[in-house]
C-alpha atoms as a PDB file:
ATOM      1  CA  UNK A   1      90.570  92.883  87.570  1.00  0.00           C
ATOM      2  CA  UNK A   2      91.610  96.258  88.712  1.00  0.00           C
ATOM      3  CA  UNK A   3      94.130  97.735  87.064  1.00  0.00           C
ATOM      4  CA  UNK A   4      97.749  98.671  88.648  1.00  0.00           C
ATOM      5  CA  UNK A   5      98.949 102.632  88.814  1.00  0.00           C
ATOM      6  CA  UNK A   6     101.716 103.547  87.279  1.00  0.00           C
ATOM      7  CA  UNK A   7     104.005 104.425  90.528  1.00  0.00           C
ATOM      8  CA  UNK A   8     102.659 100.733  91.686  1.00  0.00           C
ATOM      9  CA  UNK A   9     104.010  98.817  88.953  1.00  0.00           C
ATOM     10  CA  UNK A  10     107.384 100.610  89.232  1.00  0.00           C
ATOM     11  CA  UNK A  11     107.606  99.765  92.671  1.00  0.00           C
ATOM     12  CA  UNK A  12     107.202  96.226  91.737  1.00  0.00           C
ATOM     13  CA  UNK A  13     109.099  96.451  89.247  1.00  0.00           C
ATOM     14  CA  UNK A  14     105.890  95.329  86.284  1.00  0.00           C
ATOM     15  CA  UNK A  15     106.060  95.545  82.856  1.00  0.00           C
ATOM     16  CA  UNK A  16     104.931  98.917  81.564  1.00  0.00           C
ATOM     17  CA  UNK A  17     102.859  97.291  79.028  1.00  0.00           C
ATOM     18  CA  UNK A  18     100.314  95.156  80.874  1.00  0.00           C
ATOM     19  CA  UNK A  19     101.463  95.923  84.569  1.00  0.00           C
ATOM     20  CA  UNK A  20     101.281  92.149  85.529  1.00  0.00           C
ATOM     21  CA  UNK A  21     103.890  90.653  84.622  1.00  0.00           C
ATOM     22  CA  UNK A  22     107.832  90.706  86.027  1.00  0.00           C
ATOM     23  CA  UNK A  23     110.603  92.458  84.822  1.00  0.00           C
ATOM     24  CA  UNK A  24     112.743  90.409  87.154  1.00  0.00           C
ATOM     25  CA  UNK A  25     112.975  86.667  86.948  1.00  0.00           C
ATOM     26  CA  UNK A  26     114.520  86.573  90.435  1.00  0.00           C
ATOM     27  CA  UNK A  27     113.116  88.562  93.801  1.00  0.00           C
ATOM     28  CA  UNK A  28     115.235  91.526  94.538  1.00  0.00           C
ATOM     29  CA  UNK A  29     116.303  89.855  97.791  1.00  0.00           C
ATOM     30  CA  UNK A  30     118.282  86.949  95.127  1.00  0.00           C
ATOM     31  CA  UNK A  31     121.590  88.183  94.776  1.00  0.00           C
ATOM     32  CA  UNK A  32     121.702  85.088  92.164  1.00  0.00           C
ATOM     33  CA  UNK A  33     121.206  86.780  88.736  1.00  0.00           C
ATOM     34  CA  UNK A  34     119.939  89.539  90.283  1.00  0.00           C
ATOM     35  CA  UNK A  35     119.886  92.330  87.655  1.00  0.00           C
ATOM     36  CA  UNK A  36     118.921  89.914  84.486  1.00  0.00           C
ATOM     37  CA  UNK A  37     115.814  91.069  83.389  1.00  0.00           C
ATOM     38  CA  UNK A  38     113.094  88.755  81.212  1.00  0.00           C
ATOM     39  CA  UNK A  39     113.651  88.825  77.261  1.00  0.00           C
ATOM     40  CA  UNK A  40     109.765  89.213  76.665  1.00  0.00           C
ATOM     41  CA  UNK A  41     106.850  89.582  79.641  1.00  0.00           C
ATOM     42  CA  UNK A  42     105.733  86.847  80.732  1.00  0.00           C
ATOM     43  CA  UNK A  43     102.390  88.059  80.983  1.00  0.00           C
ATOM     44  CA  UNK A  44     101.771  89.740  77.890  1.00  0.00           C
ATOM     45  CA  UNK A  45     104.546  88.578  75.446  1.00  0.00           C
ATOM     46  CA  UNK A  46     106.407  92.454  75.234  1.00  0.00           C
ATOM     47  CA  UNK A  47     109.846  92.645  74.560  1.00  0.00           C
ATOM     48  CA  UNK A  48     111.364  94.085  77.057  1.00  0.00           C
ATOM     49  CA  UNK A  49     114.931  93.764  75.987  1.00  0.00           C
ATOM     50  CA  UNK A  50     114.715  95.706  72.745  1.00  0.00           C
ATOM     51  CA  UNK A  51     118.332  95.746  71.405  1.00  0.00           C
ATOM     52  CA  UNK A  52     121.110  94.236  72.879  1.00  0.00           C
ATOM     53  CA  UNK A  53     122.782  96.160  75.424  1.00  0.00           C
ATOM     54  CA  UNK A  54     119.618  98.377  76.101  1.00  0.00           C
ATOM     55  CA  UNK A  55     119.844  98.907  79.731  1.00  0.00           C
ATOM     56  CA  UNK A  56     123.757 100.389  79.398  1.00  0.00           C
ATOM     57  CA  UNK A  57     121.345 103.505  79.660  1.00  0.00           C
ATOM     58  CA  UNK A  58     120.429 102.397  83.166  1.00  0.00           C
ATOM     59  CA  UNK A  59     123.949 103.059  84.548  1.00  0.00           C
ATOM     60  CA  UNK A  60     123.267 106.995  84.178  1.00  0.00           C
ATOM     61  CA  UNK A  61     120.209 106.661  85.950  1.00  0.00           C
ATOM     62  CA  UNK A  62     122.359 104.505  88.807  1.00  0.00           C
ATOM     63  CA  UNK A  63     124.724 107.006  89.039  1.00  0.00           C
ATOM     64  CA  UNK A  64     122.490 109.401  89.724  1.00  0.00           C
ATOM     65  CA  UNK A  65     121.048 107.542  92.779  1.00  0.00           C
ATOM     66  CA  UNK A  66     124.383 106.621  94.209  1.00  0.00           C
ATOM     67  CA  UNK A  67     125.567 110.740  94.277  1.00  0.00           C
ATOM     68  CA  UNK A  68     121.739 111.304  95.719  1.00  0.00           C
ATOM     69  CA  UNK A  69     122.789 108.582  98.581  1.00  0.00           C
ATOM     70  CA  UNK A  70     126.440 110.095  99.306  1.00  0.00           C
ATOM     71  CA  UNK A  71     124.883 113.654  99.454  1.00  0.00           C
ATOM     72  CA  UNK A  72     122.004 112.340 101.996  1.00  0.00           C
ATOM     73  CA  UNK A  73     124.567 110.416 103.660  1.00  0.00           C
ATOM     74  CA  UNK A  74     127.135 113.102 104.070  1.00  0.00           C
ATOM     75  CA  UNK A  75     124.566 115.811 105.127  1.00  0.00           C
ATOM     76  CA  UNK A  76     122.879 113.243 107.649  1.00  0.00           C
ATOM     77  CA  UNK A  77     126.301 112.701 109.340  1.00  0.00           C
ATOM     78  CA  UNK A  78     127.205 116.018 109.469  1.00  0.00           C
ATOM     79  CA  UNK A  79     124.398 117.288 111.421  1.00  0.00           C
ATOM     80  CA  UNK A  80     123.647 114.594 113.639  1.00  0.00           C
ATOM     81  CA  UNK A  81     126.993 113.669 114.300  1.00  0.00           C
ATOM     82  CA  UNK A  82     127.886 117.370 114.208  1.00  0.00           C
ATOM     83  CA  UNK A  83     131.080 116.790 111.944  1.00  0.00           C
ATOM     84  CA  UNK A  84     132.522 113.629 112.433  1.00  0.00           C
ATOM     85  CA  UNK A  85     136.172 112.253 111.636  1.00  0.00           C
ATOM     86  CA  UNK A  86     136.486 111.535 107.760  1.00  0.00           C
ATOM     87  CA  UNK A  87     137.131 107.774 107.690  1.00  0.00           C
ATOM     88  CA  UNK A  88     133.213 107.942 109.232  1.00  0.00           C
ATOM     89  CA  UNK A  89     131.984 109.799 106.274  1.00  0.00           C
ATOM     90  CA  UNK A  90     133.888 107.399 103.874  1.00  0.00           C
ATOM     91  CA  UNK A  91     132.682 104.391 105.320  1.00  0.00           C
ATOM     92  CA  UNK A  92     129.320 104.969 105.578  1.00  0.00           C
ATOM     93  CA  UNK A  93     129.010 105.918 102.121  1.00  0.00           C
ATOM     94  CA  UNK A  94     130.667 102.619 101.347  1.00  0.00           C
ATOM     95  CA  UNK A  95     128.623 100.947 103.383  1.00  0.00           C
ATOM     96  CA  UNK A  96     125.301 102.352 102.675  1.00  0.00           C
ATOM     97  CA  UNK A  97     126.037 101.579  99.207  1.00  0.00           C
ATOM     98  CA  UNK A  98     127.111  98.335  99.047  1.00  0.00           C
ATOM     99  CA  UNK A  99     123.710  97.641 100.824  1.00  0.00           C
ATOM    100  CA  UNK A 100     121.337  99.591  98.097  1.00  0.00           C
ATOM    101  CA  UNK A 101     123.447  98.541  95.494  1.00  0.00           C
ATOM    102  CA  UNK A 102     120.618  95.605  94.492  1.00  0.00           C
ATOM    103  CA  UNK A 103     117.562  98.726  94.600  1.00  0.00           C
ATOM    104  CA  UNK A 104     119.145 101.054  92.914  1.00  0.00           C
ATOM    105  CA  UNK A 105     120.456  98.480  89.918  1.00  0.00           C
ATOM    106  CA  UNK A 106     116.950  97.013  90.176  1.00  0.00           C
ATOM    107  CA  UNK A 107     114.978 100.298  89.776  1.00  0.00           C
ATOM    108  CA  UNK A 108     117.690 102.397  87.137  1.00  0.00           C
ATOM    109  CA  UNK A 109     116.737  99.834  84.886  1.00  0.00           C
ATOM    110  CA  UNK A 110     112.752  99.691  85.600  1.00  0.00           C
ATOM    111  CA  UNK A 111     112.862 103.839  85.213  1.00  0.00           C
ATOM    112  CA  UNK A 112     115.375 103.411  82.340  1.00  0.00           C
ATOM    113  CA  UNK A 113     112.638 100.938  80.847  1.00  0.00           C
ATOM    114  CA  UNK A 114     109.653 102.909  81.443  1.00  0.00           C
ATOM    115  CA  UNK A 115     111.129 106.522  80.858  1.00  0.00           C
ATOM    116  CA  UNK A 116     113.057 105.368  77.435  1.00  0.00           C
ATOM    117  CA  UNK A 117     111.509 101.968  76.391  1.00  0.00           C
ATOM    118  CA  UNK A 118     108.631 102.670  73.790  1.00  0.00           C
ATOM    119  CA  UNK A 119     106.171 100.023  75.935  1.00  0.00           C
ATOM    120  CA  UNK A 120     102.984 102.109  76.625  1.00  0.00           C
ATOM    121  CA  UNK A 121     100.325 100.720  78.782  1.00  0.00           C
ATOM    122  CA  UNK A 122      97.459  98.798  77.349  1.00  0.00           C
ATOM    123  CA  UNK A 123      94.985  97.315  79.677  1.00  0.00           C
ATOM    124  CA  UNK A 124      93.780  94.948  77.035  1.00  0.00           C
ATOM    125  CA  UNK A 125      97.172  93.716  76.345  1.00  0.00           C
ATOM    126  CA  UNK A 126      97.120  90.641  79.113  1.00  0.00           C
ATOM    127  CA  UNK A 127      97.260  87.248  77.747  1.00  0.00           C
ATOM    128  CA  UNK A 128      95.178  86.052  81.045  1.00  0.00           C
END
């Protein structure tokens, strides 16, 4: 079996260990559960959930996207709207973010787990 790239199995949100199996036991497009993540892989049998409360990391990494989308946001309206009204900025932003809120929780925590986790990638690590 060819083995997944790294950018691949962030984008689909894989373990970083084996790069087969979920993070997520829900689709991204769930809002049921939607940011519980799996307690091992089940693929390979990593922990992915190291210590409780591991992922309270994550929220930096969310905050950083949601000041990324307001600037984007705000510099989009203001030159092809050529400086609108300010209720149009502030609901935009609302907007906008309400709808990427379930990416950007989704990927803080797969960057959070592959930037601080200590999972490294081991082809040989499937169960499969």
């Amino acid at each position: 079996m060819k083995e997944k790239s790294l950018g691949s199995a962030i984008l689909q949100g894989k373990c970083p260990r084996c790069r087969e199996g979920n993070i997520f036991p829900t689709s991204l497009f769930s809002y049921n559960k939607l940011t519980d993540v799996h307690h091992k892989c089940p693929q390979c049998e990593a922990v992915l959930t190291p210590e409780p409360d591991f992922f309270y990391g994550a929220m930096y990494i969310s905050y950083a996207f949601s000041v990324a989308l307001v600037i984007n946001v705000l510099i989009v309206l203001n030159y092809a709207f050529d400086d609108p009204e300010m209720w149009v900025y502030g609901v935009t932003v609302v907007v906008t973010n309400l709808i990427l809120l379930p990416v950007m929780l989704r990927y803080s925590k797969v960057l959070y787990l592959y930037g601080v986790g200590k999972l490294k990638f081991d082809p040989n690590s499937s169960k499969v």
